[in-house]
Protein backbone atom coordinates (compact mmCIF):
# COMPACT_ATOMS: atom_id res chain seq x y z
CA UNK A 1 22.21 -3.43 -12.26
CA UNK A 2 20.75 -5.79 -9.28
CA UNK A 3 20.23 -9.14 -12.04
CA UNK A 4 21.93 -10.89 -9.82
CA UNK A 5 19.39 -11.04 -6.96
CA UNK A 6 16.82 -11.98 -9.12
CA UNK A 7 16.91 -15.90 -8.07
CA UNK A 8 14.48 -18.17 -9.93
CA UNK A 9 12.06 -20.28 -7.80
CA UNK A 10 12.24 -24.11 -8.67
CA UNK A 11 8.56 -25.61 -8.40
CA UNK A 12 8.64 -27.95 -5.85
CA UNK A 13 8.31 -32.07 -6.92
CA UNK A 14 4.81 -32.87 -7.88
CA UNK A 15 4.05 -29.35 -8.37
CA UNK A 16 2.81 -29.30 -11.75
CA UNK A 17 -0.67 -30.34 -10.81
CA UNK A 18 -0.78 -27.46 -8.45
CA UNK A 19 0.35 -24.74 -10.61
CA UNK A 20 -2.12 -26.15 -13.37
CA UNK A 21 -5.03 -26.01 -10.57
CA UNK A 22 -3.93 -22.45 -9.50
CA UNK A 23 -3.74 -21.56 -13.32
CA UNK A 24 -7.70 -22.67 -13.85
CA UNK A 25 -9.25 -21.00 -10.83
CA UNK A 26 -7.29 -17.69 -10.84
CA UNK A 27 -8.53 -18.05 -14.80
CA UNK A 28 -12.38 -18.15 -13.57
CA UNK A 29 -11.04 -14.51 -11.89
CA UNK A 30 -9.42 -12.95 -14.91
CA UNK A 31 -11.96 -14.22 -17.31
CA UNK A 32 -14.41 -11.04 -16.19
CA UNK A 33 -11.11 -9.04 -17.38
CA UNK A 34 -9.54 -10.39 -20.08
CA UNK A 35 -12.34 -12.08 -21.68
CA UNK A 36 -13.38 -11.08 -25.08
CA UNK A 37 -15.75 -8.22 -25.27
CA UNK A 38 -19.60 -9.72 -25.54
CA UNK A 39 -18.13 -13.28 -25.56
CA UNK A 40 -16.22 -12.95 -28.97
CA UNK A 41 -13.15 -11.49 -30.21
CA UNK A 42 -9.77 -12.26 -28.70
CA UNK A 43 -8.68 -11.85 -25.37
CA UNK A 44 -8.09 -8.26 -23.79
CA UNK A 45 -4.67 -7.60 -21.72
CA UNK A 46 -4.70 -7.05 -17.93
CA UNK A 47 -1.49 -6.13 -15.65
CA UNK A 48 0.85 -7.71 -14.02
CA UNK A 49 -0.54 -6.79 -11.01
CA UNK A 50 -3.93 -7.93 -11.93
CA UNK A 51 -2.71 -11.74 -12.48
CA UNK A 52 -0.87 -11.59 -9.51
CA UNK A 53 -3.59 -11.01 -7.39
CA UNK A 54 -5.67 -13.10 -8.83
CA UNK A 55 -3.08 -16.27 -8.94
CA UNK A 56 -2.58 -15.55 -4.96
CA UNK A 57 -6.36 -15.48 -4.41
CA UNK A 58 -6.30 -18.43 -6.73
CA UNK A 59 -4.23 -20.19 -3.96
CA UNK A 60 -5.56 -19.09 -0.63
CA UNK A 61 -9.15 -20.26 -1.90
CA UNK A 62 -7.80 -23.84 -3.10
CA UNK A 63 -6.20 -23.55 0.84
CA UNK A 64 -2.31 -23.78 -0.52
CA UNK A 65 0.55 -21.32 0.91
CA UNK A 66 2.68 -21.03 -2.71
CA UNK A 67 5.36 -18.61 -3.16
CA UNK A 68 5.17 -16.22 -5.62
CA UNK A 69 7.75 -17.98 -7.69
CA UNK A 70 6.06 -21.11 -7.54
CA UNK A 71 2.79 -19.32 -8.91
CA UNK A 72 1.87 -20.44 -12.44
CA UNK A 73 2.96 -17.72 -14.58
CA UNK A 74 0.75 -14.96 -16.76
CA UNK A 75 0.38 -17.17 -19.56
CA UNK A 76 -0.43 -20.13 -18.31
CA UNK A 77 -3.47 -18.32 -16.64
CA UNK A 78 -4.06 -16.82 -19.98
CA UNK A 79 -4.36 -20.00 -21.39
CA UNK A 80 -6.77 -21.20 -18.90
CA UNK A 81 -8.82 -18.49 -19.57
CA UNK A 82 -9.20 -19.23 -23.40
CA UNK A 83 -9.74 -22.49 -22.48
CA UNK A 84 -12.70 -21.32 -20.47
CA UNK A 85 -13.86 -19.24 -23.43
CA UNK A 86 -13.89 -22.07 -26.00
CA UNK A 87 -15.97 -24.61 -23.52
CA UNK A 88 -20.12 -24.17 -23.28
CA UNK A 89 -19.63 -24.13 -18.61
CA UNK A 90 -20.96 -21.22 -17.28
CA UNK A 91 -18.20 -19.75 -15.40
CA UNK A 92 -19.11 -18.79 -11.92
CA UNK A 93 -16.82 -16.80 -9.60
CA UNK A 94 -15.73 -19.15 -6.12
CA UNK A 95 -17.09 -17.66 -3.11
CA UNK A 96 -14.12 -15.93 -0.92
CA UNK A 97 -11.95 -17.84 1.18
CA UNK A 98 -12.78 -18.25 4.91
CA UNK A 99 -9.72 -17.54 7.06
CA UNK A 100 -7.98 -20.24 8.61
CA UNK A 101 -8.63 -20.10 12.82
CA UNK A 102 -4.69 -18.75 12.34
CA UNK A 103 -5.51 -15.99 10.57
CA UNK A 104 -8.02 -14.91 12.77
CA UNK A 105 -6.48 -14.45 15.50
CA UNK A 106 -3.94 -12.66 13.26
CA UNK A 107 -6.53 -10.53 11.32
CA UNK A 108 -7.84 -9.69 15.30
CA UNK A 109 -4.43 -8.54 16.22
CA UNK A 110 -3.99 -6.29 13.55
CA UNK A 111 -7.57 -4.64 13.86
CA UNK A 112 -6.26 -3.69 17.24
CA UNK A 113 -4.57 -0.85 15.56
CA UNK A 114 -5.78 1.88 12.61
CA UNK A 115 -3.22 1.02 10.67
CA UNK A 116 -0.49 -1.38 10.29
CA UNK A 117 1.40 1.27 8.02
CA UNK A 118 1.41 3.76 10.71
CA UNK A 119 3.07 0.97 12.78
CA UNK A 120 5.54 0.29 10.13
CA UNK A 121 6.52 4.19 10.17
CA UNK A 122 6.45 4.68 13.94
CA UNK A 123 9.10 1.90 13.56
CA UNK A 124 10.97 3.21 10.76
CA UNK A 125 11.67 6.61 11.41
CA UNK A 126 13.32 6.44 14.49
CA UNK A 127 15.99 4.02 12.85
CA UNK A 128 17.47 7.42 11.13
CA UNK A 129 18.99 8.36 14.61
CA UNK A 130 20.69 4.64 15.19
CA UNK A 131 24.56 5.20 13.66
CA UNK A 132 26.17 1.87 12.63
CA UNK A 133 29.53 0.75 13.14
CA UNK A 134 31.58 2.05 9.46
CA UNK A 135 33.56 -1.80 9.41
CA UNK A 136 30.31 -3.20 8.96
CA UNK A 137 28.09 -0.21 7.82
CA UNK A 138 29.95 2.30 5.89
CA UNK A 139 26.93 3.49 4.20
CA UNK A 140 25.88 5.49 7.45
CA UNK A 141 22.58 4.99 9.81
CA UNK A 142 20.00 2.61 9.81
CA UNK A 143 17.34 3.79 8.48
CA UNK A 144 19.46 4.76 4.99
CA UNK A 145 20.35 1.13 5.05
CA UNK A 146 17.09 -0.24 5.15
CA UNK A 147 15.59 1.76 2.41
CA UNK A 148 18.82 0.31 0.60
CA UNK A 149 17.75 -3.47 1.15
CA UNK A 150 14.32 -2.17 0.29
CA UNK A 151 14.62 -0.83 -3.02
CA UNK A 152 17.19 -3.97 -3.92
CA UNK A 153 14.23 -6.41 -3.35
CA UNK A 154 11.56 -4.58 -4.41
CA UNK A 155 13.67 -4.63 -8.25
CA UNK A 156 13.73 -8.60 -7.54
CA UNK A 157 10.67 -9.10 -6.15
CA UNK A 158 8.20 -6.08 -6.81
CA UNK A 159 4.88 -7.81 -5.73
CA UNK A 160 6.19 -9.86 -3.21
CA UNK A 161 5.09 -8.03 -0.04
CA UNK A 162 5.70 -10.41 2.65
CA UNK A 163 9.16 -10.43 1.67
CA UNK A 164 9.30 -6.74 0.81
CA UNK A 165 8.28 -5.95 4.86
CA UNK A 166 11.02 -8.28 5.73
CA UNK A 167 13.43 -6.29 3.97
CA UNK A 168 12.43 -2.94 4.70
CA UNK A 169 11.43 -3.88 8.50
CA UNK A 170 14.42 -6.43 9.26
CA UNK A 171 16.46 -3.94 11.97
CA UNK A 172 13.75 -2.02 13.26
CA UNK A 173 14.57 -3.25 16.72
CA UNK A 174 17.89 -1.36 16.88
CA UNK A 175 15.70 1.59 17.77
CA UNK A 176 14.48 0.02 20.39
CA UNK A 177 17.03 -2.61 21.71
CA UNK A 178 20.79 -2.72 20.18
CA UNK A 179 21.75 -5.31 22.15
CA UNK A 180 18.99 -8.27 20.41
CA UNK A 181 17.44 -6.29 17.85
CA UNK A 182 15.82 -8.74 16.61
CA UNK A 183 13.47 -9.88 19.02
CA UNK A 184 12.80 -6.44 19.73
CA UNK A 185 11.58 -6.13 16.36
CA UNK A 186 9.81 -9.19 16.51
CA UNK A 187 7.83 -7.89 19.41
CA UNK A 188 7.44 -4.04 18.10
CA UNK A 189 6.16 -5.87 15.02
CA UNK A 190 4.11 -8.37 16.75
CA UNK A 191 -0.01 -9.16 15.12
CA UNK A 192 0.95 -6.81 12.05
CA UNK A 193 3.19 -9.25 9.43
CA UNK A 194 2.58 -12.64 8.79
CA UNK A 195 4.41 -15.65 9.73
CA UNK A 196 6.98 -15.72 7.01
CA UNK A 197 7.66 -12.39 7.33
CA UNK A 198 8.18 -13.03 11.07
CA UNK A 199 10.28 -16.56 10.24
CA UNK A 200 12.88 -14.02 7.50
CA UNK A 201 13.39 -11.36 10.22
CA UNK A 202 13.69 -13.89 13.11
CA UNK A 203 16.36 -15.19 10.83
CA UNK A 204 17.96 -12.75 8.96
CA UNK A 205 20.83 -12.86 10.76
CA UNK A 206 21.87 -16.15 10.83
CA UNK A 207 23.63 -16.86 7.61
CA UNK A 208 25.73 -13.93 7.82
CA UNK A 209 29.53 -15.13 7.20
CA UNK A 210 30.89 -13.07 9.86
CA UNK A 211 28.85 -13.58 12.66
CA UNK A 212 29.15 -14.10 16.46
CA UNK A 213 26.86 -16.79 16.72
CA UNK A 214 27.62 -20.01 14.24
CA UNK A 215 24.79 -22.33 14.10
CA UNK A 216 25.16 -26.00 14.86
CA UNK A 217 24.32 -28.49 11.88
CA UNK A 218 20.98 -28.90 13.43
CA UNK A 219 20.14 -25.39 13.44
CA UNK A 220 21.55 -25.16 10.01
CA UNK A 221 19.39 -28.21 8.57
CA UNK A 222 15.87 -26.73 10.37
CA UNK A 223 16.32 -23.32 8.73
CA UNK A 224 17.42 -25.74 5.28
CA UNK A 225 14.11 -27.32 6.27
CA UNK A 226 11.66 -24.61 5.97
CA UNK A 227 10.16 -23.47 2.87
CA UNK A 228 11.18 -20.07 3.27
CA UNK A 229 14.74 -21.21 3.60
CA UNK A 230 15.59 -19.63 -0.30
CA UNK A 231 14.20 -16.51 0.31
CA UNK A 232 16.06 -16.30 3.70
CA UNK A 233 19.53 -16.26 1.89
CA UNK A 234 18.21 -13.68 -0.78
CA UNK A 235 17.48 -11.39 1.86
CA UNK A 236 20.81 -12.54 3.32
CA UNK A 237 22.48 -11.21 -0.32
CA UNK A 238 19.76 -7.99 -0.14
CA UNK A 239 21.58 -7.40 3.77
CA UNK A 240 24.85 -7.49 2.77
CA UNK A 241 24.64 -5.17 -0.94
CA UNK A 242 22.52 -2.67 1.05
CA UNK A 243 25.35 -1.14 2.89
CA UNK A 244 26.90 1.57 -0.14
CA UNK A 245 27.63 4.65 0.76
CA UNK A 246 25.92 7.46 -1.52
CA UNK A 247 23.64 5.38 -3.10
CA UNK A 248 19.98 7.29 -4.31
CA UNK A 249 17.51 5.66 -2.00
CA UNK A 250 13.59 6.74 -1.74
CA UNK A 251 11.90 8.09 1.83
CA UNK A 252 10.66 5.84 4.25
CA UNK A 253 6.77 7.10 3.23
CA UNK A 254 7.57 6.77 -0.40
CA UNK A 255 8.61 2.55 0.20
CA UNK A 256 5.18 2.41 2.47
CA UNK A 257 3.51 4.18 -0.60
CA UNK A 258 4.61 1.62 -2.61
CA UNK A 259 3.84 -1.57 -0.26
CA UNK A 260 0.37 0.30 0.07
CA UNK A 261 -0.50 -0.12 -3.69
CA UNK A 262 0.07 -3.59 -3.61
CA UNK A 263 -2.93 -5.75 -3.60
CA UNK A 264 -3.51 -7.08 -0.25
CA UNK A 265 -2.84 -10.88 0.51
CA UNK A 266 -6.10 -12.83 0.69
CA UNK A 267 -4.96 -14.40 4.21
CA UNK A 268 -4.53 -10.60 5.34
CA UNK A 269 -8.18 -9.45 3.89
CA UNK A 270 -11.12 -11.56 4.93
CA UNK A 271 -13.55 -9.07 3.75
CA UNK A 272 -15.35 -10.91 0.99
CA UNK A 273 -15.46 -8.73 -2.62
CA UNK A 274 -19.07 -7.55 -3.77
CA UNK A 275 -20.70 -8.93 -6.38
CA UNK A 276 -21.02 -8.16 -9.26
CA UNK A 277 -24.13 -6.19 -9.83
CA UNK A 278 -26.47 -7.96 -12.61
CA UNK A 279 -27.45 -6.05 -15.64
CA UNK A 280 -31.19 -4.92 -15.23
């Protein structure tokens, strides 16, 4: 039903050599899953999920930001990981990633509170109360809107969480301040999303057709600029289908649920994974 918002990443010029360096170290992290039993036999199958995470990991600890649709995909991973089988190197799992000093500060901010969820709902539920304007928002308050946008992008991009935040988080600030709701989100939100989920609600609003405040070529070519610039008019397209009256949407704690269950972005969990305990 929502094909149409599922927009292909092109892999950036000279990317090739990335995605194939990606592919071999997120392989020396799936080979402990999908690697035949006892060292023969052929390969077992792991999720989706599970090569995600391990391709993002993959990334963080060879010190690239990649979107996910620049990510190598499952089977070039897979591949890697035969290759691995069929050579005579011990395979060895890469310590963790140290943060960058960036994410320090930003992993401090966010250990300032419990629980960045319970932010994200203290944010949320108030938005039920804020009624739109119908010749913009027929489909009623704001709340029912954003759960809209939500469950569009999470069927377009269901393990993309930094994007999935933007979209369910992207007009939290008319609870707080109608008049510039989105630096009022931007502050509510402030130390618990990362900078490109910052940089797509900072800018959600400026490629909207009918808008009050046209951008000047120069504003236009610095968001063209930035690499987040495709996924800015996606949500743009999420924004503007999200807005139908009637349509089945899930709860607020059900999309939080969801975001929950997704692994957690290396840049966002510096604790380092425990070993694997050696057979006695």
């Amino acid at each position: 039903m929502h094909d149409k918002f599922k927009k292909k990443y092109r892999t950036p010029r000279g990317g090739s050599r990335l995605r194939q360096q990606i592919a071999a170290e997120a392989a020396r992290r799936m080979i402990s899953v999908i690697g035949p039993e006892d060292g023969e036999g052929p390969l077992r199958e792991a999720t989706e999920a599970e090569y995600y995470a391990a391709k993002r990991r993959a990334a963080a600890v060879l010190g690239h930001t990649v979107r996910p649709g620049d990510l190598p995909s499952d089977s070039e991973v897979r591949e890697q990981v035969l290759a691995l089988v069929r050579s005579n190197d011990e395979v060895d799992l890469p310590d963790p990633p140290e943060p960058e000093p960036e994410d320090d500060a930003l992993v401090e901010r966010i250990g300032d509170v419990v629980d960045r969820f319970m932010v994200y709902r203290l944010r949320l539920i108030p938005l039920e109360a804020v009624k739109q304007s119908p010749k913009y928002h027929p489909e009623g308050d704001a709340l029912y809107h954003s759960l809209q946008v939500f469950d569009l992008a999470r069927h377009a991009r269901p393990y993309d969480e930094e994007f999935l935040l933007a979209a369910l988080l992207h007009d939290v600030g008319k609870a707080i301040d109608p008049r510039d709701h989105v630096a009022a989100a931007l502050e509510a939100l402030r130390g618990t999303i990362t900078e490109r989920t910052t940089w797509l609600i900072a800018h959600h609003m400026d490629l909207m057709v009918h808008s009050d405040r046209s951008l000047s070529p120069k504003a236009r070519q610095s968001l063209q600029e930035s690499a987040y610039f495709e996924d800015l008019i996606l949500l743009r397209d999420l924004d503007e289908a999200g807005r139908i009256p009637g349509v089945p949407v899930g709860t607020a704690d059900e999309a939080l649920d969801y975001l929950r269950g997704l692994e957690v972005e290396a840049y966002l969990d510096p604790t380092p994974e425990p070993p694997e305990d050696d057979e006695p």
